[in-house]
Protein backbone atom coordinates (compact mmCIF):
# COMPACT_ATOMS: atom_id res chain seq x y z
CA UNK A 1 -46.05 25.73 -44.87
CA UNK A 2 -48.25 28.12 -46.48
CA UNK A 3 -52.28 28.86 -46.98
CA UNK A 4 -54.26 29.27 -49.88
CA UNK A 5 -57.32 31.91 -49.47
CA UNK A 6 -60.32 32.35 -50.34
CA UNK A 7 -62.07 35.33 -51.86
CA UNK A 8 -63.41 36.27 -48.53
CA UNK A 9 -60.03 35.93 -47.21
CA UNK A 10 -60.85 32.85 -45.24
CA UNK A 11 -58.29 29.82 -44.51
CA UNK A 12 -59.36 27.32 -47.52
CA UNK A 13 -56.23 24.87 -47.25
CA UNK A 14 -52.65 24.33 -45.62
CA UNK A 15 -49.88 23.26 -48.43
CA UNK A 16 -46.74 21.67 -47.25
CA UNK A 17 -43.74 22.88 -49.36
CA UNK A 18 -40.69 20.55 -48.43
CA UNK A 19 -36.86 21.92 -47.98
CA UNK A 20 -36.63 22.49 -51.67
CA UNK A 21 -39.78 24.63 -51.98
CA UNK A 22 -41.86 21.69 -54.08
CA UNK A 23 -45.33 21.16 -52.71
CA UNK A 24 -45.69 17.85 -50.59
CA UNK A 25 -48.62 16.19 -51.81
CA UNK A 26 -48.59 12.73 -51.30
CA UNK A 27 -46.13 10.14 -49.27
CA UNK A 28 -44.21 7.32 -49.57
CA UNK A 29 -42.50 5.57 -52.92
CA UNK A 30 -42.53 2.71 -54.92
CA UNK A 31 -39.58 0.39 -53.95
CA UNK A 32 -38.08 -2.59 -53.40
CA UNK A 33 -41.38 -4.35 -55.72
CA UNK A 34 -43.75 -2.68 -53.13
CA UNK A 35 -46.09 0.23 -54.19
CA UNK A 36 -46.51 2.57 -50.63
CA UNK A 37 -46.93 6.04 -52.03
CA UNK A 38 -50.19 7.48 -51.41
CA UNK A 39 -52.46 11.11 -51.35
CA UNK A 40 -51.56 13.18 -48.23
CA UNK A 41 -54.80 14.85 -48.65
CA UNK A 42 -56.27 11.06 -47.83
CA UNK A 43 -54.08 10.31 -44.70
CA UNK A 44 -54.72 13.72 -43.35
CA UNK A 45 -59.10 13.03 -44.24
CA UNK A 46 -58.17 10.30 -41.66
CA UNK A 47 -56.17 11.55 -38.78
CA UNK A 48 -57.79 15.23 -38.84
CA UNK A 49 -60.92 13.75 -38.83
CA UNK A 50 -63.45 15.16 -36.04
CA UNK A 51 -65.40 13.22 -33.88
CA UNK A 52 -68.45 14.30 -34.99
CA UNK A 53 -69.72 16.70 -38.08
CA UNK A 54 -73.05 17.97 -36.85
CA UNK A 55 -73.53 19.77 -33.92
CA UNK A 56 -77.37 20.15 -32.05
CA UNK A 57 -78.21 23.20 -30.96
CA UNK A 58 -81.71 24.40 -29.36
CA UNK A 59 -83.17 27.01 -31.35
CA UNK A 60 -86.20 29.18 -30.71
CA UNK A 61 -89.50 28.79 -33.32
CA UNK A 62 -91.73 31.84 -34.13
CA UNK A 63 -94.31 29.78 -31.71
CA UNK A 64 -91.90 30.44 -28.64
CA UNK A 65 -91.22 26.49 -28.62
CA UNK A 66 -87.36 25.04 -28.41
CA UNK A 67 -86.42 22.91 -31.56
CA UNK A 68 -83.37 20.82 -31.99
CA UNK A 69 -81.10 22.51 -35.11
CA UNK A 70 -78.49 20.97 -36.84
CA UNK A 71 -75.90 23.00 -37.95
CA UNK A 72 -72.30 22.34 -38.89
CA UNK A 73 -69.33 23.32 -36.58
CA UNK A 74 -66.21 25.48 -36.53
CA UNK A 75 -64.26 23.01 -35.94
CA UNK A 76 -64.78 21.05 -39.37
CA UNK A 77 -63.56 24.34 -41.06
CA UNK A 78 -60.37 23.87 -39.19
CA UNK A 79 -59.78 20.05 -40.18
CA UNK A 80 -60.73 21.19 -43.81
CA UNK A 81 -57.52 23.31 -43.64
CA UNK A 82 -55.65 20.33 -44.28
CA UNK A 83 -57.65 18.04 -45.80
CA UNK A 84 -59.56 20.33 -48.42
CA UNK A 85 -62.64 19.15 -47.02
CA UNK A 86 -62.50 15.31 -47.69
CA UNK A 87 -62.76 14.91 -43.84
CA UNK A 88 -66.29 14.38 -43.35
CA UNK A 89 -67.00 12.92 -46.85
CA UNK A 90 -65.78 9.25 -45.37
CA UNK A 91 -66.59 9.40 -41.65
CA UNK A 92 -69.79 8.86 -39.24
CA UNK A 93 -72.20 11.50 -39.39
CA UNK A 94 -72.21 11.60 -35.73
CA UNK A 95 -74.09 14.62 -33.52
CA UNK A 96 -72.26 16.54 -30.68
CA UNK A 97 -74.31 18.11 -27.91
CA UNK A 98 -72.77 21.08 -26.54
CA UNK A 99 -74.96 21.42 -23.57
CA UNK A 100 -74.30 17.94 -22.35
CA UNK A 101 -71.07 17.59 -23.96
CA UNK A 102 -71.82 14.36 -25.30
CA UNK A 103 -71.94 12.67 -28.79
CA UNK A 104 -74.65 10.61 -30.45
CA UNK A 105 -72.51 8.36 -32.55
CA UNK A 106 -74.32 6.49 -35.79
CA UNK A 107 -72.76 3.68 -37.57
CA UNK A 108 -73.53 5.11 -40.57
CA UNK A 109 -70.41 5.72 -42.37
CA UNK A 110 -68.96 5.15 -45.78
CA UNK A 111 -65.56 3.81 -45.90
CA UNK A 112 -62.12 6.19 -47.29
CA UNK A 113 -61.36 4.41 -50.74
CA UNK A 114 -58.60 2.17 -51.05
CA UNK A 115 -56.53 0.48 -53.62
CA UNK A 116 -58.46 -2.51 -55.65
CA UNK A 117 -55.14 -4.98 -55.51
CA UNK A 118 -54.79 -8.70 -56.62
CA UNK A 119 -54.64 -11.55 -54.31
CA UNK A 120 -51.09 -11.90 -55.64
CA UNK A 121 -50.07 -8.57 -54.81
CA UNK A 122 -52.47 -8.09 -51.50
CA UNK A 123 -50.29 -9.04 -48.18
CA UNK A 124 -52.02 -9.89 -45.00
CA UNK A 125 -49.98 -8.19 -42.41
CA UNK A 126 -50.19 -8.50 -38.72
CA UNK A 127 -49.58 -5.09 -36.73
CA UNK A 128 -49.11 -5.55 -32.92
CA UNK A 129 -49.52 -1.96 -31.23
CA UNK A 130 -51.78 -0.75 -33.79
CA UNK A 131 -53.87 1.37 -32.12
CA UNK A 132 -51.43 3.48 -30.93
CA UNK A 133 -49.41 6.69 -32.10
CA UNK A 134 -47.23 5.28 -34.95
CA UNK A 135 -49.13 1.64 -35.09
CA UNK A 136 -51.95 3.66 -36.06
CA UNK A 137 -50.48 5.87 -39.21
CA UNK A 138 -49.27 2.62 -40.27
CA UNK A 139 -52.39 0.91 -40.47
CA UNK A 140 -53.91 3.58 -42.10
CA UNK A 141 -51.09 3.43 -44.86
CA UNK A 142 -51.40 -0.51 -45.22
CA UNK A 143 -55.32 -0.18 -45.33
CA UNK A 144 -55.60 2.54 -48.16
CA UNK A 145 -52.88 0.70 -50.13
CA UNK A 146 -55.37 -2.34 -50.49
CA UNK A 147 -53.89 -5.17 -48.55
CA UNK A 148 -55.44 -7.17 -45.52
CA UNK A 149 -54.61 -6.03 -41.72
CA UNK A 150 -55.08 -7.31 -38.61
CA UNK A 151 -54.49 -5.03 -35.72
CA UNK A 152 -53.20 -6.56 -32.11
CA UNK A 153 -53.25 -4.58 -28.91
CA UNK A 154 -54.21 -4.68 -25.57
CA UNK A 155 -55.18 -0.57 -25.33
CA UNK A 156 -52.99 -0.17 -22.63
CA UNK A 157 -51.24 2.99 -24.15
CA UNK A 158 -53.43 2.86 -27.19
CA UNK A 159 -56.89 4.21 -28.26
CA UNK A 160 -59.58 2.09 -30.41
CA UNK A 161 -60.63 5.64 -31.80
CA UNK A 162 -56.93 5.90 -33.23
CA UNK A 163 -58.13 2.90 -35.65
CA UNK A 164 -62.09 3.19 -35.65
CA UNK A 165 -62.76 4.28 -39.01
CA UNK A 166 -62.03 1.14 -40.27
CA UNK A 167 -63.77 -1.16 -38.24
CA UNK A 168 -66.32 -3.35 -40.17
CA UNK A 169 -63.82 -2.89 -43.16
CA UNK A 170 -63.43 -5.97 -45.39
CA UNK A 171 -59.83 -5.74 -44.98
CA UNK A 172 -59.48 -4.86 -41.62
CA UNK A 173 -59.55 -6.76 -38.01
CA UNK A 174 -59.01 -5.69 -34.64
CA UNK A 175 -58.17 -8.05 -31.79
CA UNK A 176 -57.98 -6.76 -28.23
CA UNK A 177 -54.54 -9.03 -27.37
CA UNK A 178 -51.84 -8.87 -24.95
CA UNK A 179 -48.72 -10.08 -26.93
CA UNK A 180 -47.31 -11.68 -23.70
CA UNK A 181 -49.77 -14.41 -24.53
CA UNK A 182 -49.59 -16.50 -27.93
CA UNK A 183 -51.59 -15.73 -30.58
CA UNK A 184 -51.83 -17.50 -33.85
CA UNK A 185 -52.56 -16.11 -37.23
CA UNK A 186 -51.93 -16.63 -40.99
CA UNK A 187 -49.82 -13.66 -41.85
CA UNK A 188 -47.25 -12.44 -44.81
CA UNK A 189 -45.11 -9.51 -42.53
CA UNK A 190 -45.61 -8.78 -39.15
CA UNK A 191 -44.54 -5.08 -37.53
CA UNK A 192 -44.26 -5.51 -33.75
CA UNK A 193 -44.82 -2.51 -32.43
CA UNK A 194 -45.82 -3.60 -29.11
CA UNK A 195 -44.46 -2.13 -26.54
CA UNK A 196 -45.10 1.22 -24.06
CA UNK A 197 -42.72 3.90 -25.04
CA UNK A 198 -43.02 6.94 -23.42
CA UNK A 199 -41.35 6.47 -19.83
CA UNK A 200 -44.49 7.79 -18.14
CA UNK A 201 -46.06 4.93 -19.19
CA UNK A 202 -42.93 1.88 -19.58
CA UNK A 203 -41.90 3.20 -16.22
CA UNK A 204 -45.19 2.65 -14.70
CA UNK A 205 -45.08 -0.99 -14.43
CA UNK A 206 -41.35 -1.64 -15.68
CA UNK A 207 -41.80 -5.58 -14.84
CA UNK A 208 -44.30 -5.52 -17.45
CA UNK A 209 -42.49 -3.35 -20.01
CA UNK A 210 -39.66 -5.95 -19.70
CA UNK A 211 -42.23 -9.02 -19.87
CA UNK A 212 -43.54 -7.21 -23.47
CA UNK A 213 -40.01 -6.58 -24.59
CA UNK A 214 -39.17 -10.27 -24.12
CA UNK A 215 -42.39 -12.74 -24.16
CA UNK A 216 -43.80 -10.29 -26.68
CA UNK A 217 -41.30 -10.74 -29.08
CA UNK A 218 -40.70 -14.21 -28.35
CA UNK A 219 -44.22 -14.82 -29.42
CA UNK A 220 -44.02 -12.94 -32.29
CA UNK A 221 -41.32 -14.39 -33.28
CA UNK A 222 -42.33 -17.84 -32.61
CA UNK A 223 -45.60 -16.73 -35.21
CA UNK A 224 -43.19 -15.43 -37.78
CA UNK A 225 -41.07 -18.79 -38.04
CA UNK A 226 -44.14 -20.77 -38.29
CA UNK A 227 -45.97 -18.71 -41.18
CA UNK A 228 -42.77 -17.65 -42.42
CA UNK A 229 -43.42 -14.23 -42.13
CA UNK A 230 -41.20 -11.50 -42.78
CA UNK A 231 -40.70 -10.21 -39.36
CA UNK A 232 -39.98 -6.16 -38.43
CA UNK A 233 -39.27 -4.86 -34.93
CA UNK A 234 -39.39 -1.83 -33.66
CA UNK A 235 -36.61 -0.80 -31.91
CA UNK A 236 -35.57 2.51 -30.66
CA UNK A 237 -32.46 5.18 -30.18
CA UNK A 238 -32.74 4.10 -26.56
CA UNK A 239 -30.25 1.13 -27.06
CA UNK A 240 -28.09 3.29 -27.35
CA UNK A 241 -28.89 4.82 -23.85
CA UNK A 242 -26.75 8.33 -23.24
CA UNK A 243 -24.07 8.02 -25.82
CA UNK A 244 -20.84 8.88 -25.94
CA UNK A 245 -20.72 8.53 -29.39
CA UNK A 246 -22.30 11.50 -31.69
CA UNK A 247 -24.27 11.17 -34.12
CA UNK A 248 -24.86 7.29 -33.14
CA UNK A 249 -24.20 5.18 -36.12
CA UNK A 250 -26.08 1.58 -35.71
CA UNK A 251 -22.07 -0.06 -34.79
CA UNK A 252 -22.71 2.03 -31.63
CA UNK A 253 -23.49 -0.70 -28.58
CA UNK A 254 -24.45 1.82 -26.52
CA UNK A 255 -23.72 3.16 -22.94
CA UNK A 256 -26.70 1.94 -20.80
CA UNK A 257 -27.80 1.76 -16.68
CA UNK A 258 -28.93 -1.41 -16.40
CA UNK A 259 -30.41 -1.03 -13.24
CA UNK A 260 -31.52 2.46 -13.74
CA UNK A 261 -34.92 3.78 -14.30
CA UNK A 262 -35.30 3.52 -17.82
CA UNK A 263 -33.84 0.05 -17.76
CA UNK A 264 -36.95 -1.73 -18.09
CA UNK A 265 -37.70 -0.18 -21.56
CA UNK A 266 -33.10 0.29 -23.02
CA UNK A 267 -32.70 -3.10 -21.82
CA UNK A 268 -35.90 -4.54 -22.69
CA UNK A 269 -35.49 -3.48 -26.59
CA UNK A 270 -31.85 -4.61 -26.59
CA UNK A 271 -32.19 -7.88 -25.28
CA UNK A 272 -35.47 -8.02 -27.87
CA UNK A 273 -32.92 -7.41 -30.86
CA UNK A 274 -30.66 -9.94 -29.56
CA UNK A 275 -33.63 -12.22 -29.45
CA UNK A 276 -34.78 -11.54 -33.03
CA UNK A 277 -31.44 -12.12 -34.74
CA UNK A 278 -31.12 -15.52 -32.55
CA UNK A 279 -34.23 -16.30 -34.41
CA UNK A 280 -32.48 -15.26 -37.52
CA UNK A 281 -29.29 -16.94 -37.40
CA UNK A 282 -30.61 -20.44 -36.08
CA UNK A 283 -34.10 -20.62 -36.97
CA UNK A 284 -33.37 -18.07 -40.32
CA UNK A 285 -36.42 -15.87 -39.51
CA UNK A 286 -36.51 -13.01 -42.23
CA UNK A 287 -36.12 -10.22 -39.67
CA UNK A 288 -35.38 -6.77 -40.08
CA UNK A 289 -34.80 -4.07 -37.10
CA UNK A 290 -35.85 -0.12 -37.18
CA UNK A 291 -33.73 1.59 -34.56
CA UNK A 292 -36.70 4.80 -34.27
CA UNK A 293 -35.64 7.93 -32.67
CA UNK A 294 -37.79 10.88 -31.36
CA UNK A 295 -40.67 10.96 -33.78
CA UNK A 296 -44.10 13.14 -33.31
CA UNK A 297 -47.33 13.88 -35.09
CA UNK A 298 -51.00 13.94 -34.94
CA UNK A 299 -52.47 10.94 -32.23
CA UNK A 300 -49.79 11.39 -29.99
CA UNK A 301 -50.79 11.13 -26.95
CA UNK A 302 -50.80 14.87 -24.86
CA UNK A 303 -50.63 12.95 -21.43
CA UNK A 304 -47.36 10.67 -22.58
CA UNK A 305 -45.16 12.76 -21.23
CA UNK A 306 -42.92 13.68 -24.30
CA UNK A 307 -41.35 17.13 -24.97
CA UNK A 308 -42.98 17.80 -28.78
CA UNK A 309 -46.82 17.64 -26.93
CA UNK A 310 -46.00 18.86 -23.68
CA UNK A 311 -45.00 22.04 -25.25
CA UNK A 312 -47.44 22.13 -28.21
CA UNK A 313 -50.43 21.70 -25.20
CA UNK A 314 -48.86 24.00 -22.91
CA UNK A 315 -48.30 26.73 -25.08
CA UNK A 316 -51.86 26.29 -26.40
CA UNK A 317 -53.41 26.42 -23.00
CA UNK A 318 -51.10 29.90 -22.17
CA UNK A 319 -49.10 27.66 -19.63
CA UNK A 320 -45.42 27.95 -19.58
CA UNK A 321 -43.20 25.38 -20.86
CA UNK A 322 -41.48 22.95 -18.71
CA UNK A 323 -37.69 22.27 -19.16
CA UNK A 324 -35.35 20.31 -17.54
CA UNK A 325 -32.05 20.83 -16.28
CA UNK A 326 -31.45 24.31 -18.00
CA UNK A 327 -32.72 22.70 -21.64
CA UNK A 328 -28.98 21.66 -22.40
CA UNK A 329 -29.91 18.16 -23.77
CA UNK A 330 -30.27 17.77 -27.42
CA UNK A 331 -32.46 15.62 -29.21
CA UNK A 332 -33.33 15.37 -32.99
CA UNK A 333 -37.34 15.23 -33.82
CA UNK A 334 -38.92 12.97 -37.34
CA UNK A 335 -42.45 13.61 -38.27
CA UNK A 336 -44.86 10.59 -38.49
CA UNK A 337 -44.65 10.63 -41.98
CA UNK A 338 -41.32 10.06 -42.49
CA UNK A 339 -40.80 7.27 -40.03
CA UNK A 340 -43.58 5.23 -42.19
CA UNK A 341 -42.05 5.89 -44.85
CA UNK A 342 -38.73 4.44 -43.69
CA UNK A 343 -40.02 1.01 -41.53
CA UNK A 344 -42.21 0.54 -45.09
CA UNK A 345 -38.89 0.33 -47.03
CA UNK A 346 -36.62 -0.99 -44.28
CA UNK A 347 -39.72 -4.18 -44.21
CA UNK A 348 -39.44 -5.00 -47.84
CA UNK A 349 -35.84 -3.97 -48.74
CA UNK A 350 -33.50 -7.21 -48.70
CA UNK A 351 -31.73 -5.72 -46.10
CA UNK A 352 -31.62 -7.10 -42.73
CA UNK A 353 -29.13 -5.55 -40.52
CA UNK A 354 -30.40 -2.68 -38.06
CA UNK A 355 -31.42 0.84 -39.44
CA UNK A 356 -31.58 3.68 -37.90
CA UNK A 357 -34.65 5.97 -38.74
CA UNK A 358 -34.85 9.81 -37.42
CA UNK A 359 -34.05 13.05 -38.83
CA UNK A 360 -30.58 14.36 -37.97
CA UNK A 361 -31.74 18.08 -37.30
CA UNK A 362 -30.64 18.57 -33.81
CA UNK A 363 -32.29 21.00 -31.44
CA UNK A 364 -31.51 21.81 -27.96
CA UNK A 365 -34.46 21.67 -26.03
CA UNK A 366 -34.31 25.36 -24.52
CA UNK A 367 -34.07 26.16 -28.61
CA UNK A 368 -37.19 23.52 -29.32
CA UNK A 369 -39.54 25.30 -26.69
CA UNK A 370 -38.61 28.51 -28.58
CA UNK A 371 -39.55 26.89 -32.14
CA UNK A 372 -42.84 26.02 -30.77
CA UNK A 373 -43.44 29.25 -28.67
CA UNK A 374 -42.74 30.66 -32.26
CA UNK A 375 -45.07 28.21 -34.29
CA UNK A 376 -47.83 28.71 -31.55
CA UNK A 377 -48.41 32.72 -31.73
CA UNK A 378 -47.64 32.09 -35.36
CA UNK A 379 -50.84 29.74 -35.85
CA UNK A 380 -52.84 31.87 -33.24
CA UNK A 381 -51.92 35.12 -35.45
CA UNK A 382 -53.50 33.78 -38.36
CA UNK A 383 -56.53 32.65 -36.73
CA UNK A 384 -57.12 36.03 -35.76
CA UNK A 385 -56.66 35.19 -31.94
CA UNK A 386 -55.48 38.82 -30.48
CA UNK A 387 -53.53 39.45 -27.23
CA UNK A 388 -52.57 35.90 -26.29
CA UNK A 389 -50.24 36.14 -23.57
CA UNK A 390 -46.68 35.06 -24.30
CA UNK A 391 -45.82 32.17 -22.46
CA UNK A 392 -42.44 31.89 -20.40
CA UNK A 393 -40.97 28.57 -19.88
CA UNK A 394 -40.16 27.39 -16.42
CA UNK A 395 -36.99 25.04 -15.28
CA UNK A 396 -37.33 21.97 -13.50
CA UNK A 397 -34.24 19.18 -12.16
CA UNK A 398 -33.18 16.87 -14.60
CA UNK A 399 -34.92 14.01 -14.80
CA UNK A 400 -32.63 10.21 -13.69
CA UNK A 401 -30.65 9.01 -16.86
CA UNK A 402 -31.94 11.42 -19.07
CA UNK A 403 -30.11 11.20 -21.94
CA UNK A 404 -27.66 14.53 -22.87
CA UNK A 405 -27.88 14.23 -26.52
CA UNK A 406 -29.59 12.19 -28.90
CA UNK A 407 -29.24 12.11 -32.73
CA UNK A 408 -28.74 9.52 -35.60
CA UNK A 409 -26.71 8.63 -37.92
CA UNK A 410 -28.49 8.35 -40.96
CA UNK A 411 -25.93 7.09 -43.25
CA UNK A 412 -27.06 3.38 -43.66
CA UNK A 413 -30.62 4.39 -44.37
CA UNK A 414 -29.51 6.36 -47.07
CA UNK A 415 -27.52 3.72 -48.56
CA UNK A 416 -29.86 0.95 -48.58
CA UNK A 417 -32.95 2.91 -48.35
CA UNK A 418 -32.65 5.20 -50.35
CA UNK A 419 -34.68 7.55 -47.65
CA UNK A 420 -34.34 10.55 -45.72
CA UNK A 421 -36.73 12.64 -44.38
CA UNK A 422 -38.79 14.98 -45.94
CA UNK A 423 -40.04 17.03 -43.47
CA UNK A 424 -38.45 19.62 -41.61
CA UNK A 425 -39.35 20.26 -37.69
CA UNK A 426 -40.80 23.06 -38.32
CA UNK A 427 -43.43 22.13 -40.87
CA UNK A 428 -44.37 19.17 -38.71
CA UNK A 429 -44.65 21.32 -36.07
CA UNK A 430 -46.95 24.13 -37.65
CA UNK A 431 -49.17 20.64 -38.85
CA UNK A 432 -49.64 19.38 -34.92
CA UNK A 433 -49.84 22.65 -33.33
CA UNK A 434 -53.21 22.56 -35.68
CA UNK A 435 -54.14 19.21 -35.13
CA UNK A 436 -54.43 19.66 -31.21
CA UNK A 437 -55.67 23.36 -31.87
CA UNK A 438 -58.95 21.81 -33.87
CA UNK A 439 -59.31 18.99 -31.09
CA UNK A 440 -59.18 21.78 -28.14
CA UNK A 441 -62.06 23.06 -30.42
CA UNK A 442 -63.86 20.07 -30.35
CA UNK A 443 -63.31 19.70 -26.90
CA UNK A 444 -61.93 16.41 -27.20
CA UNK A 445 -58.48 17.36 -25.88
């Protein structure tokens, strides 16, 4: 990752170089007939975007009176590090109030441009668990490549602001749902996305986890037979529960507790696979199955409980990083990017056997809280931030069923893909630790 200056030396924009040293400027790829490449600069205008532009501030008159001033924020020069300052030239001109801490939001908005396709070529595609971490960064994809979505959730781990910018869009819907119930739609692909994932949250109420996993995709599965959608599920490396096999290829079946703690989400995404290709084989559904591991990026959520933004907030805050059982366990970590990239092309390849998607650069997580220690007083260097405290990193007893190690085998996604990651850990990293450094600033982390 590297910075371009200005002449007053000022941060004007953050480039990506990937592992070859070639800029990164846009994502995704034209392939298998469908056209998903877009401008980075345009996703990042989306998901850097601050709350608000303006912010009021009381200012003393020559008369001795108080006037309200409007002036524009620290905070916007921090998302225009990414973005080049195309943040606030498609989002609400809303006002923050520092004294109150409160915004006065507006309406008044102006949409991000997107593609100008043919009814022929425009798909209307359901997404179920839109609003949250990864159903959001696909929506935005799907929206600025022109065709017609229609977001499903029930907000119980997701966030309407994670998909507010396009509300009142032509294009776009969003329906508060609970995909336990039926719902019925006219629809060309379906992602179902559904589902709680951190274990926080799936082990909260693991009764419902298991009713998503199985009357959730029954549902949607029961929609995709009768529009004769293409139908995509979101899986995850957690079928294959704490392998014995390493790297896990996707003929792995897994070594899982079924009565253990995590049950509720291993067992409720295996017996959801089993479910879609029963569809499949009798009913001959077109399904197709992304096996996701560990993937992290801007919108994930810094109370879910997962290593990448427990230590990115920690270390932020000066808190030491929490680690469990000595940091032994090993996982592999995709950025956000990527992993649209890959359940794009897995939905319209021709292939319809299960893929694994994740990157297959393996940390230990005692090494991973050092990489972000790193990245951290790296980021907080450049921003001129002097005598930050080092933070330590604290050990805590392993959590039940934690899985030891944790990495794919990407083989079959190379194959039939034709995809592999882009990003390294590290760039993503150096991207999120200033994502939720600029919403600390906004105060709306």
């Amino acid at each position: 990752m590297a910075a371009n200056k200005t002449s007053v030396g000022r941060t004007k924009t953050i480039t990506i170089l990937d592992k070859e040293g070639v800029e990164i400027t846009s994502v995704g790829f034209t392939r298998f007939g469908f056209d998903c490449e877009v401008p980075l600069r345009a996703l990042r205008a989306l998901y850097l975007r601050p709350h608000y532009v303006n912010t009021a501030s009381p200012k003393h008159t020559p008369d001795g009176t108080v006037s309200l001033a409007q002036e524009i924020v620290r905070v916007d020069d921090d998302h225009d590090m990414f973005t080049g300052g195309d943040a606030d030239m498609y989002q609400s001109k809303s006002i923050y109030h520092p004294d109150s801490h409160s915004i006065s939001y507006t309406t008044l908005s102006r949409f991000p441009p997107v593609k100008l396709l043919p009814p022929f070529q425009r798909k209307r595609i359901l997404v179920t668990g839109g609003a949250g971490f990864v159903g959001s960064h696909l929506v935005d994809r799907l929206m600025l490549l022109g065709h017609e979505v229609t977001v499903l959730d029930n907000f119980f781990t997701g966030s309407r602001t994670n998909v507010s910018h396009w509300v009142g869009h032509p294009n776009f819907e969003m329906v508060r749902h609970d995909v336990v119930e039926p719902f019925m739609i006219e629809c060309d692909q379906i992602y179902h996305l559904a589902c709680p994932a951190s274990p926080p949250h799936y082990q909260a109420n693991p009764v419902k986890t298991i009713k998503t996993s199985f009357l959730g995709t029954l549902n949607m599965l029961g929609l995709a037979k009768r529009t004769k959608a293409r139908f995509l599920i979101s899986s995850t490396s957690e079928v294959y529960g704490d392998p014995e096999v390493h790297p896990q290829p996707e003929t792995y079946w897994g070594n899982v507790n079924p009565i253990g703690v995590r049950a509720c989400y291993d067992e409720g995404k295996r017996v959801a696979e089993t479910m879609t290709y029963a569809f499949h084989n009798r009913d001959g559904v077109d399904v197709r199955v992304a096996r996701i591991f560990n993937t992290y990026g801007p919108r994930m959520n810094p109370q879910d409980g997962r290593v990448v933004s427990n230590f990115i907030v920690q270390a932020l805050r000066g808190e030491d990083l929490t680690i469990y059982g000595g940091g032994k366990q090993t996982r592999s970590f995709q950025y956000i990017h990527d992993l649209i990239d890959g359940m794009i092309a897995c939905m319209n390849s021709d292939f319809d056997q299960p893929i694994n998607l994740g990157n297959s650069e393996e940390f230990s997580i005692g090494e991973f809280a050092d990489l972000v220690r790193e990245i951290v007083e790296k980021v907080q260097r450049e921003d001129g931030e002097e005598n930050v405290r080092r933070v330590g990193v604290r050990d805590m007893e392993m959590p039940k069923d934690d899985p030891q190690q944790r990495k794919p085998d990407t083989t079959r996604a190379k194959e039939v893909l034709d995809w592999q990651p882009r990003w390294t850990v590290r760039m993503g990293l150096e991207e999120m630790v200033r994502y939720y450094k600029a919403k600390m600033a906004e105060g709306s982390l």
